[in-house]
Protein backbone atom coordinates (compact mmCIF):
# COMPACT_ATOMS: atom_id res chain seq x y z
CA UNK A 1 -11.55 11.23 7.74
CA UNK A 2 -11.11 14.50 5.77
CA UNK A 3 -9.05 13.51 3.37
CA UNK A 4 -12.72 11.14 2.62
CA UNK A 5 -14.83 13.74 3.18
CA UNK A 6 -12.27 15.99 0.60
CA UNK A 7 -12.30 12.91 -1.89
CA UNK A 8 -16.21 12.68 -1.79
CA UNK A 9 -16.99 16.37 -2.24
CA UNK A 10 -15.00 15.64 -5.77
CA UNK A 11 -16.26 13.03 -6.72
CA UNK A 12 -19.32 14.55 -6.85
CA UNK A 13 -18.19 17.60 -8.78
CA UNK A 14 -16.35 15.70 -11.62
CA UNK A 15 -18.40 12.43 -11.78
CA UNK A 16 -14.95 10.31 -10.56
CA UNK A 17 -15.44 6.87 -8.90
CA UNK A 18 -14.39 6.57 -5.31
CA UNK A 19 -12.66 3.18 -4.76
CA UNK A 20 -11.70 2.47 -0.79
CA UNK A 21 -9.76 -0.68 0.36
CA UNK A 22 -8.99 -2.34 3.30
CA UNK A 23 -6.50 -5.05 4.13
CA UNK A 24 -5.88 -6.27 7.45
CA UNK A 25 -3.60 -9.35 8.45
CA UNK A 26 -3.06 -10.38 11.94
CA UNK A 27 0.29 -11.98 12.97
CA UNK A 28 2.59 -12.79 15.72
CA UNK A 29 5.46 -11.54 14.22
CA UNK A 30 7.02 -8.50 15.92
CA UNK A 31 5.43 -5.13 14.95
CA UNK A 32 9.54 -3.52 14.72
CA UNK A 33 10.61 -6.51 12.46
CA UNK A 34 7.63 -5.83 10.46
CA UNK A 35 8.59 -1.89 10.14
CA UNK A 36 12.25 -2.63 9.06
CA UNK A 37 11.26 -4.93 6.75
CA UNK A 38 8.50 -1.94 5.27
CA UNK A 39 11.39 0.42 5.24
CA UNK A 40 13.97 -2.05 3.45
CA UNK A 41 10.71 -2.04 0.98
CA UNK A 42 10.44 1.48 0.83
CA UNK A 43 14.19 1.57 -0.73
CA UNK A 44 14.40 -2.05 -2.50
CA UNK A 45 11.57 -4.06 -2.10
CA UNK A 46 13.32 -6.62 -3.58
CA UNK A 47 15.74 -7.32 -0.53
CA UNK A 48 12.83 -7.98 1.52
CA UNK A 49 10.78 -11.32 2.20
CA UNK A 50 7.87 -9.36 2.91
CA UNK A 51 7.02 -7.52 -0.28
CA UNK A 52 4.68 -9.34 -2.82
CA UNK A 53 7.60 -8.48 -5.97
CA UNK A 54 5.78 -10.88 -7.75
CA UNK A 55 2.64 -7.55 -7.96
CA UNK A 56 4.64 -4.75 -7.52
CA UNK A 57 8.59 -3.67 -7.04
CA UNK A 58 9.27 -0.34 -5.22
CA UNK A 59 12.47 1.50 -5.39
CA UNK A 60 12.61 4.80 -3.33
CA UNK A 61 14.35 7.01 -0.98
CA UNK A 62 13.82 4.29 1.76
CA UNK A 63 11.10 5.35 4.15
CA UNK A 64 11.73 9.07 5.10
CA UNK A 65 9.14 12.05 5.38
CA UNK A 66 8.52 13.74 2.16
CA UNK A 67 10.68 11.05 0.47
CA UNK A 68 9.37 9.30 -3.24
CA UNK A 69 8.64 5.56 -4.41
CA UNK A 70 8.63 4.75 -7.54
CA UNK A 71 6.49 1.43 -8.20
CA UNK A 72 6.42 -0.77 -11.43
CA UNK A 73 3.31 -2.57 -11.29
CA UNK A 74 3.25 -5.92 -13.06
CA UNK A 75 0.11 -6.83 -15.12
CA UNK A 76 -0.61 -9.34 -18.01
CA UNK A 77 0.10 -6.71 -20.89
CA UNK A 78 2.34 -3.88 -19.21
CA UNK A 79 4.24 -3.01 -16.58
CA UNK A 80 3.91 1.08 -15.35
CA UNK A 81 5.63 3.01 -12.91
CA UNK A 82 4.00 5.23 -11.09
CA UNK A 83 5.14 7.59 -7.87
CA UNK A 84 4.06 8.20 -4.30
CA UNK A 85 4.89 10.37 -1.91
CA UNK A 86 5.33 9.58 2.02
CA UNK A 87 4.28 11.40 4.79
CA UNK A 88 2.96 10.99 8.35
CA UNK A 89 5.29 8.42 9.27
CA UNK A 90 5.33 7.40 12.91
CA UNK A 91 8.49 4.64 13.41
CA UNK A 92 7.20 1.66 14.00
CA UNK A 93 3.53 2.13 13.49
CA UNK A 94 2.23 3.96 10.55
CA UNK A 95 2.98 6.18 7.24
CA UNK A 96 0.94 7.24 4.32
CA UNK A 97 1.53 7.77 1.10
CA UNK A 98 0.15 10.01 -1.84
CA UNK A 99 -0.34 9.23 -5.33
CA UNK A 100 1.74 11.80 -7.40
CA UNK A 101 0.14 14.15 -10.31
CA UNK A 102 1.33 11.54 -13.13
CA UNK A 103 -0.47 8.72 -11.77
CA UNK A 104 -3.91 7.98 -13.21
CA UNK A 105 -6.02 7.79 -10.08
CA UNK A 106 -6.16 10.52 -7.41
CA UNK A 107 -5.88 9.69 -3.52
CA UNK A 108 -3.37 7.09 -1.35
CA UNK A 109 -3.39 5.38 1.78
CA UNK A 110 -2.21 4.45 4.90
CA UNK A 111 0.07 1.44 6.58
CA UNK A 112 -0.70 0.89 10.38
CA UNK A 113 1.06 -1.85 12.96
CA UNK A 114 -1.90 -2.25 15.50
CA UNK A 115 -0.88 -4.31 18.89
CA UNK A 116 -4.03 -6.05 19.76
CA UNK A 117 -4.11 -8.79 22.14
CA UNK A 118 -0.14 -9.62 21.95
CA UNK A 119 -0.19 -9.90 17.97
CA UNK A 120 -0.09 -6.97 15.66
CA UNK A 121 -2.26 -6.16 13.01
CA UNK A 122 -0.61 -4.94 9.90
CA UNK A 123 -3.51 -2.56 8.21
CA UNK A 124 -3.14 -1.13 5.00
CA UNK A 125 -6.48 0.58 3.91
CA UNK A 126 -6.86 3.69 1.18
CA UNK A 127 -8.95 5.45 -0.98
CA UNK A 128 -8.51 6.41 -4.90
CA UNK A 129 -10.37 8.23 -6.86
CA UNK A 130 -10.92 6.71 -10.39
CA UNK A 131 -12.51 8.76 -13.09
CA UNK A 132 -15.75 7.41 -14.54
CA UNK A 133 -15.19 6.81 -17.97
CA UNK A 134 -11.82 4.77 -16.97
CA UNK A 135 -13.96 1.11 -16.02
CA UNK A 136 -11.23 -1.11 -17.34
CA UNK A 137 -8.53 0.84 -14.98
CA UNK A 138 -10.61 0.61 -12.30
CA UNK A 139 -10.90 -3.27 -12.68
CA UNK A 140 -7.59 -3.65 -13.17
CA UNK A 141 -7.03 -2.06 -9.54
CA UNK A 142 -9.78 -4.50 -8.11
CA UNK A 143 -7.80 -8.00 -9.26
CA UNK A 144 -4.45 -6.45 -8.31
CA UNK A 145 -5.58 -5.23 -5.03
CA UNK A 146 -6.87 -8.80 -4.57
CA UNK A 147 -3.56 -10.48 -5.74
CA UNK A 148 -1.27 -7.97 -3.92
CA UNK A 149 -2.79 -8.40 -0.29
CA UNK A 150 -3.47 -12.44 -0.57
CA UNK A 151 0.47 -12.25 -1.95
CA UNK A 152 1.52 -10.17 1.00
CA UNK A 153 -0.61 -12.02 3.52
CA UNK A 154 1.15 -15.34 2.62
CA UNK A 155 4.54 -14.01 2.83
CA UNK A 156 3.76 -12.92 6.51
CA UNK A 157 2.72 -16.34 7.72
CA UNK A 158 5.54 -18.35 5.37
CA UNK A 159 7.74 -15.98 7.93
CA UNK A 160 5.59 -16.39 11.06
CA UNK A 161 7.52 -19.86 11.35
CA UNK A 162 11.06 -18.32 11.32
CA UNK A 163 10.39 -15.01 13.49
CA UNK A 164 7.75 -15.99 15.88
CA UNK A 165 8.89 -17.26 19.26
């Protein structure tokens, strides 16, 4: 909540945008086959079935504290690599990560495994802020957010069948 309260307070003072997302999916497949499939990501997302490679592919340091992504973003005209830093991370249930200085929005977000009810929730919800005068950026984000998460949400139920008992 302060790291809203922090992006708010400049957002004001520099007339940025303040984008937030959240993405939740609910599934039956266990929340420690989710995580090692998130850290597998976090080095090579390309090993994994879960990551949408067909939005984004991340190569890193594999899911460690203070460890670095790189992520080359594929749109229509380009494809950019930008960095993130993790932190927070909690085995099993949650990390964040933080846009680095190069990237052109400021901010991050956070992954969460929720148990609720027997299933987990995988919840993936951040905030970036987007300067004004960058419109075509910031609708960029908006379609790729929207193809990312409906990419990411069908690769967890094409597994559901294989890893749900």
């Amino acid at each position: 909540m302060q790291f809203l309260l922090l992006l708010g307070a400049i957002v004001y003072a520099d007339h940025s945008v303040l984008i937030d997302f959240e993405n939740r999916i609910e599934t039956c497949i266990a929340k420690e086959k989710l995580w090692n499939e998130l850290e597998i990501a976090m080095y090579r997302s390309e090993d994994t079935w879960l990551w949408p490679n067909e939005s984004s592919v991340v190569k890193g340091e594999g899911l460690l504290e203070a460890g670095e992504i790189a992520v080359t973003y594929s749109f229509m005209m380009a494809s950019p690599t930008y960095h993130y830093r993790l932190q927070n991370i909690v085995p099993n249930q949650s990390f964040d990560y933080l846009a680095t200085k190069e990237h052109p929005f400021e901010g991050g977000a956070s992954i969460n495994l929720l148990d609720k009810d027997g299933a987990v929730v995988f919840l993936w919800q951040g905030s970036y802020l987007i300067p004004s005068d960058k419109w075509l950026q910031k609708q960029i984000f908006r379609r790729f957010n929207k193809r990312f998460f409906r990419q990411l949400e069908k690769n967890i139920h094409k597994a559901e069948a294989d890893l749900c008992f």
